[in-house]
Protein backbone atom coordinates (compact mmCIF):
# COMPACT_ATOMS: atom_id res chain seq x y z
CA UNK A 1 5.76 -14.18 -0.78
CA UNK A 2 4.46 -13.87 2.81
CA UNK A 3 7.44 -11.11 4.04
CA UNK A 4 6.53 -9.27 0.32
CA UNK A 5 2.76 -9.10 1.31
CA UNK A 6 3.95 -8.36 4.88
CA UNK A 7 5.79 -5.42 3.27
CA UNK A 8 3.29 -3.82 1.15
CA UNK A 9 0.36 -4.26 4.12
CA UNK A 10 2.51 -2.13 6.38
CA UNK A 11 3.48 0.37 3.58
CA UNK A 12 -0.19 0.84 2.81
CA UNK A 13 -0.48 1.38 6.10
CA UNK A 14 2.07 4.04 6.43
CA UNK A 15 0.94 5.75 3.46
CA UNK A 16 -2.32 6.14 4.54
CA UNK A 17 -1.58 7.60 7.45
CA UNK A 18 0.64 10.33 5.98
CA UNK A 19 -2.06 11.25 3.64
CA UNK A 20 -4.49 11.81 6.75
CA UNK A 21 -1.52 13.91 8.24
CA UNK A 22 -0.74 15.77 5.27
CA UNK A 23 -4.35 16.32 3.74
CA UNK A 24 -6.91 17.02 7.09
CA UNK A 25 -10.08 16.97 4.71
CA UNK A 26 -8.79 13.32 4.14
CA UNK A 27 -8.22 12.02 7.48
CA UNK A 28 -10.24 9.43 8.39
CA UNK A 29 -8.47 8.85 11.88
CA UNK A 30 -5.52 6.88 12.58
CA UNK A 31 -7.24 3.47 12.92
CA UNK A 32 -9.27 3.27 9.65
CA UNK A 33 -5.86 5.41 8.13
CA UNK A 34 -4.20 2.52 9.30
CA UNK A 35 -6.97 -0.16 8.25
CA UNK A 36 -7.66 1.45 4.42
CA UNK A 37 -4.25 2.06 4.08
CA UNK A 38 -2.70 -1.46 4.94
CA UNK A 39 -5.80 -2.55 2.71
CA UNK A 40 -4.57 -0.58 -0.39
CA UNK A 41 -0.99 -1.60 0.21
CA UNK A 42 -1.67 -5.31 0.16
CA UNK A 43 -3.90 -4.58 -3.12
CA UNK A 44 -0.99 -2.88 -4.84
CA UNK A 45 1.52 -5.34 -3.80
CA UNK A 46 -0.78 -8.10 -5.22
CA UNK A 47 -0.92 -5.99 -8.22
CA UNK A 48 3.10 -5.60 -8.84
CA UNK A 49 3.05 -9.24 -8.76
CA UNK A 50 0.30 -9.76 -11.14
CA UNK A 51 1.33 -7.16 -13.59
CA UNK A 52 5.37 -8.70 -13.65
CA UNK A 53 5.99 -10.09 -17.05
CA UNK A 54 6.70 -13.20 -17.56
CA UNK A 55 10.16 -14.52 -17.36
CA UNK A 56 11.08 -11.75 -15.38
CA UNK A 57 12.33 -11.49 -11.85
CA UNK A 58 10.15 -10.91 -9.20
CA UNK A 59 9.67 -7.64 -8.45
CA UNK A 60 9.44 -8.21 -4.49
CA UNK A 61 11.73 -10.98 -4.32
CA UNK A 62 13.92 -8.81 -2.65
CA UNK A 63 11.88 -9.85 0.66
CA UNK A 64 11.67 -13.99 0.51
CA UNK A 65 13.89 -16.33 2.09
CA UNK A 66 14.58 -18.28 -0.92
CA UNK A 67 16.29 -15.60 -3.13
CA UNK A 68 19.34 -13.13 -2.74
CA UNK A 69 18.42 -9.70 -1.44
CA UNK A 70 17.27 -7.29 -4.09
CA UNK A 71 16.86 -3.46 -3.50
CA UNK A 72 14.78 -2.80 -6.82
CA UNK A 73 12.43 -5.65 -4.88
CA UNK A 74 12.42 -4.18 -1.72
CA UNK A 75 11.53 -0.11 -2.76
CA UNK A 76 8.98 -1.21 -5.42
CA UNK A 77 7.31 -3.36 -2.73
CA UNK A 78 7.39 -0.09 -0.59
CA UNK A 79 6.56 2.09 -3.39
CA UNK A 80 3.39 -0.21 -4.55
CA UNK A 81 2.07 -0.45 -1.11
CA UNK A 82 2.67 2.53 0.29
CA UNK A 83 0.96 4.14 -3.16
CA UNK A 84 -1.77 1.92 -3.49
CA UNK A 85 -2.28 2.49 0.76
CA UNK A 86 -2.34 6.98 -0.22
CA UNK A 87 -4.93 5.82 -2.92
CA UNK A 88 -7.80 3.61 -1.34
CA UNK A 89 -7.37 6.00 1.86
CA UNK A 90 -8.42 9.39 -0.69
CA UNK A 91 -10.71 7.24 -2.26
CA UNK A 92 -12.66 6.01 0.70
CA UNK A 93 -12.26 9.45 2.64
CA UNK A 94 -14.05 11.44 -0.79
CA UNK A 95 -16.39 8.76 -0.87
CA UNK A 96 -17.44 9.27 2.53
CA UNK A 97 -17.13 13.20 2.29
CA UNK A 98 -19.89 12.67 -0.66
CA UNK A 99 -22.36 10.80 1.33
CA UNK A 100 -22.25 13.32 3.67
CA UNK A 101 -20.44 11.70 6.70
CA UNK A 102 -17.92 13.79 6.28
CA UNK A 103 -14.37 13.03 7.27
């Protein structure tokens, strides 16, 4: 579980840094991009794990040492993090745009 988590931290990360690049009115700065993002990503990835039903493979075993390599594992760990990383980063820059420290 720790490469999975490991995986969707630095895919939150990523993400929210390409939302500050893509969208200026939500760039916080690379640091906090980087901090909110890899935030968000480790949410999400908790998430996909939460959310797998039961009896089910795990949707980032693709990543641990203990099971075969799994592609479907590996992009929905990137997809979850790196989601969940453009997410919290929009969320905290509005919320910060709306209390007027602007962004």
């Amino acid at each position: 579980m720790a490469a999975s988590l490991i995986l969707t931290i630095v895919s939150g990360a990523v993400g929210g840094n390409m939302l500050g690049g893509g969208a200026k009115k939500l760039n916080l700065g690379t640091t906090l991009n980087s901090v909110v993002g890899a935030i968000g990503g480790g949410l999400g990835g908790i998430a996909l794990a939460m959310f797998n039903p039961p009896g089910s493979a795990a949707p980032l075993a693709g990543m641990d040492a203990a099971s075969s390599f799994d592609l479907f594992g590996l992009l929905s760990g990137v997809a979850a993090g790196g989601g969940a990383g453009i997410l919290l980063t929009a969320i905290v820059a509005k919320a910060k745009t709306m209390r007027g420290g602007g962004v």
